[in-house]
Protein backbone atom coordinates (compact mmCIF):
# COMPACT_ATOMS: atom_id res chain seq x y z
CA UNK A 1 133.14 135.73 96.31
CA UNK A 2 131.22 132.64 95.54
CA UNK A 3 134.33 130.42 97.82
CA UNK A 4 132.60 130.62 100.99
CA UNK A 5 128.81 130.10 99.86
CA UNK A 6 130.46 126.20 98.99
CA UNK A 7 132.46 126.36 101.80
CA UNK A 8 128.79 126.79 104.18
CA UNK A 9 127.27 124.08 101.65
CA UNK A 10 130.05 121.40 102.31
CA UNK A 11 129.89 122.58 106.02
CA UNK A 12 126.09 121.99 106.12
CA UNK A 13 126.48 118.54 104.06
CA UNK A 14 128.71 117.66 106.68
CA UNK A 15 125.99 118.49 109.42
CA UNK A 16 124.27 116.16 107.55
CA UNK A 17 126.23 113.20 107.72
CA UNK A 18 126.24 113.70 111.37
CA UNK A 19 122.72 114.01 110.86
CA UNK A 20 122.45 110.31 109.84
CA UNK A 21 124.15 109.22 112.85
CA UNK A 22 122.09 111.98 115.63
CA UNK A 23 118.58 112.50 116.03
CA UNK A 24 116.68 115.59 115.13
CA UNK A 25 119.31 116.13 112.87
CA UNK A 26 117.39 115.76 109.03
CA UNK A 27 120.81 114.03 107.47
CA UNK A 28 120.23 113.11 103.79
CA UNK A 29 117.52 115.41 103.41
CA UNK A 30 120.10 118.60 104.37
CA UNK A 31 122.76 117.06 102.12
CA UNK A 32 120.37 117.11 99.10
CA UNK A 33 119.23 120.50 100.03
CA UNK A 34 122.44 122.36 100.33
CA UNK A 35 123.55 120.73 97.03
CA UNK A 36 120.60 121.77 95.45
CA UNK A 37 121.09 125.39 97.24
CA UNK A 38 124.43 125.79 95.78
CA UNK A 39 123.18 124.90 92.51
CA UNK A 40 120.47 127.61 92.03
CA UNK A 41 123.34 129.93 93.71
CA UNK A 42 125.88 129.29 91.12
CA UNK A 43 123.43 128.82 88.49
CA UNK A 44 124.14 125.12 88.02
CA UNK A 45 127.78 126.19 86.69
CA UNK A 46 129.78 124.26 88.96
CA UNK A 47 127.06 121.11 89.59
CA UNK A 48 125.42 119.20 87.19
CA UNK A 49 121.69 119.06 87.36
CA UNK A 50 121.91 115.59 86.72
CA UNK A 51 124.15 115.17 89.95
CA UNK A 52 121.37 117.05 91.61
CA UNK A 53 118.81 114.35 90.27
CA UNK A 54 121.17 111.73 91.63
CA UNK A 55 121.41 113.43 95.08
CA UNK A 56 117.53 113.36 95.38
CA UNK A 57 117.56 109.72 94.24
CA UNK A 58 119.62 108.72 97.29
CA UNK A 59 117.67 110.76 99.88
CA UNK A 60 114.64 109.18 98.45
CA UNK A 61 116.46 105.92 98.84
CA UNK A 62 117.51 106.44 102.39
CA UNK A 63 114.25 107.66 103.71
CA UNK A 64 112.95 104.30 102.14
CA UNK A 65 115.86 102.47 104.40
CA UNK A 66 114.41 104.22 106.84
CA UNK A 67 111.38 102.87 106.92
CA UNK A 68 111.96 99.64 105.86
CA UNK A 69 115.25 98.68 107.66
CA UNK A 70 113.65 97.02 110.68
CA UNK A 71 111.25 95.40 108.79
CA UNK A 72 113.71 93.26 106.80
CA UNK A 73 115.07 92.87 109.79
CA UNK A 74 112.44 91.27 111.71
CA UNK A 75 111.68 89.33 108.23
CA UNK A 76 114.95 87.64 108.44
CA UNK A 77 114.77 86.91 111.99
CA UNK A 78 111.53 85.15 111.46
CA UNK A 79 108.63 87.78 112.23
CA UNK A 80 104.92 86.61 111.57
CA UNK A 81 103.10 89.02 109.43
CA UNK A 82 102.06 90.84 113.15
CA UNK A 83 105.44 91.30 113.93
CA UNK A 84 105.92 92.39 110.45
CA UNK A 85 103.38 95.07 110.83
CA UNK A 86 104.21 96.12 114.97
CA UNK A 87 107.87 96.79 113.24
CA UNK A 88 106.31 99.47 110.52
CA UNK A 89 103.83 101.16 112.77
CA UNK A 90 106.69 101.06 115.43
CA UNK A 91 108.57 102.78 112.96
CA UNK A 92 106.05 105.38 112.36
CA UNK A 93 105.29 106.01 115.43
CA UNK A 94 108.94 106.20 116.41
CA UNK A 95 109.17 109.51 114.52
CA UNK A 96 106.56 111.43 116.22
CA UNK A 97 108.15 110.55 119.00
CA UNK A 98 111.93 111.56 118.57
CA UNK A 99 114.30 110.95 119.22
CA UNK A 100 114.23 107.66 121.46
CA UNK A 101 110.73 106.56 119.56
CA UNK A 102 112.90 105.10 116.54
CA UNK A 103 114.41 102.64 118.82
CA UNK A 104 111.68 101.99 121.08
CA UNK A 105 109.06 101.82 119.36
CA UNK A 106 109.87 99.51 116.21
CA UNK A 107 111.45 96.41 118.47
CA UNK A 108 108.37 96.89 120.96
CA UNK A 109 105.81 96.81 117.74
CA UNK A 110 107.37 93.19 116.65
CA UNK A 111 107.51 92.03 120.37
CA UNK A 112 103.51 93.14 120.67
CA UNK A 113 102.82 91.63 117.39
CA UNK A 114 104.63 88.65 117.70
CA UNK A 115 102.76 87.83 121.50
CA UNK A 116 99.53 88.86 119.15
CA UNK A 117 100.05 85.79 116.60
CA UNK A 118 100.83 83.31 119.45
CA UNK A 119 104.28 83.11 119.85
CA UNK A 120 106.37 83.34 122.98
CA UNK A 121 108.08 86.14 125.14
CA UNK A 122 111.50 84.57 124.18
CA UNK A 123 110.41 84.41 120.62
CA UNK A 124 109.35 87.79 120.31
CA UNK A 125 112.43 89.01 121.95
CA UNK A 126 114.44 87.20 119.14
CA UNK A 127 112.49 88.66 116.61
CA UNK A 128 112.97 92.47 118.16
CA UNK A 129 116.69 92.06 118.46
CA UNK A 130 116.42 90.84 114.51
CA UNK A 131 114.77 94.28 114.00
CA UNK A 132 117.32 96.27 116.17
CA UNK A 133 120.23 94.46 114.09
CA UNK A 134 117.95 95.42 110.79
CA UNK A 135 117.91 98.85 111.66
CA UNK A 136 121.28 99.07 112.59
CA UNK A 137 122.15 97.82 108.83
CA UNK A 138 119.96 100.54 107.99
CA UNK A 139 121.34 103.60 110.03
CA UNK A 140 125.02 102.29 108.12
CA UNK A 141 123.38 102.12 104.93
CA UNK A 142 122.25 105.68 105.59
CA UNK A 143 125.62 106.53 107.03
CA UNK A 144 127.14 105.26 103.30
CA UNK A 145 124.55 106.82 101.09
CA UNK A 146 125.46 110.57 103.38
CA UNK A 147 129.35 110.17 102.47
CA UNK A 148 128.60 109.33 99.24
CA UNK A 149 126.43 111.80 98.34
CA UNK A 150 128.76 114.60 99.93
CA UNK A 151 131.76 112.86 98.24
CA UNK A 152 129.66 113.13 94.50
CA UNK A 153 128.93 116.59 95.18
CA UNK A 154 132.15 117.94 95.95
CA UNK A 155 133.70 115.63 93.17
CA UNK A 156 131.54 117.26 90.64
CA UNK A 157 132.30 120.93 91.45
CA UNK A 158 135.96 120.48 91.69
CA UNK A 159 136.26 118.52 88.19
């Protein structure tokens, strides 16, 4: 009886790697949550608790990509500490703003803080597309943490 409930679970965790890709979609976060679903359903007797722990690990690990992602990026491509800071508010503003604010809104935050600390249009440009290639490291990392998470999950209750 219990064969479709983790048949909907693996469905949903699915969804969720989508999610990763899509906006409005909540990727890792649905993944975590269907696992940890299941597990109260079954009573834990087909996934470890400790899996569970790891599952929450990740998500908490790929919402931190998330934030952080276009930051390193702009870091690496040279950002002063304006641009630095227009790519995290951009970022945080990006999410109220779904689902075109989270790429909008972080390359325009380094461009305006970037033109803020002196430098030049063609400068800050540089610096935004060193964001956009930051979070595009991100949204694979996220991508990778989604399959792998699924791919534990399902590992665990078939062994």
């Amino acid at each position: 009886m219990g064969d479709w409930v983790l048949w909907v679970t693996v469905v949903l965790m699915l969804i969720g790697v989508a999610g990763t890709i899509l906006p409005l979609l909540p990727g890792l976060a649905l993944i975590f949550l269907s696992g940890l679903g299941y597990g109260i359903y079954d009573r834990f007797q087909h996934v470890s608790p400790v899996v569970i722990v790891v599952l929450a690990v990740l998500t908490a690990l790929g919402l931190g990509v998330d934030y952080f992602a276009g930051v390193v990026g702009a870091k690496s491509s040279g950002a002063s500490k304006y641009g630095t800071w227009g790519a995290l508010l951009g970022g945080v503003l990006g999410i109220l703003f779904l689902p075109w604010g989270v790429l909008i809104f972080p390359p325009a935050g380094v461009i305006t803080g970037e033109l803020i600390a002196g430098k030049n249009w063609s400068q800050a440009v540089t610096t935004a597309w060193g964001t956009c290639l930051g979070m595009l490291g991100g949204a694979v990392a996220k991508v990778l943490l989604a399959v792998l998470m699924t791919g534990l999950f399902i590992w665990d209750v078939l062994t």
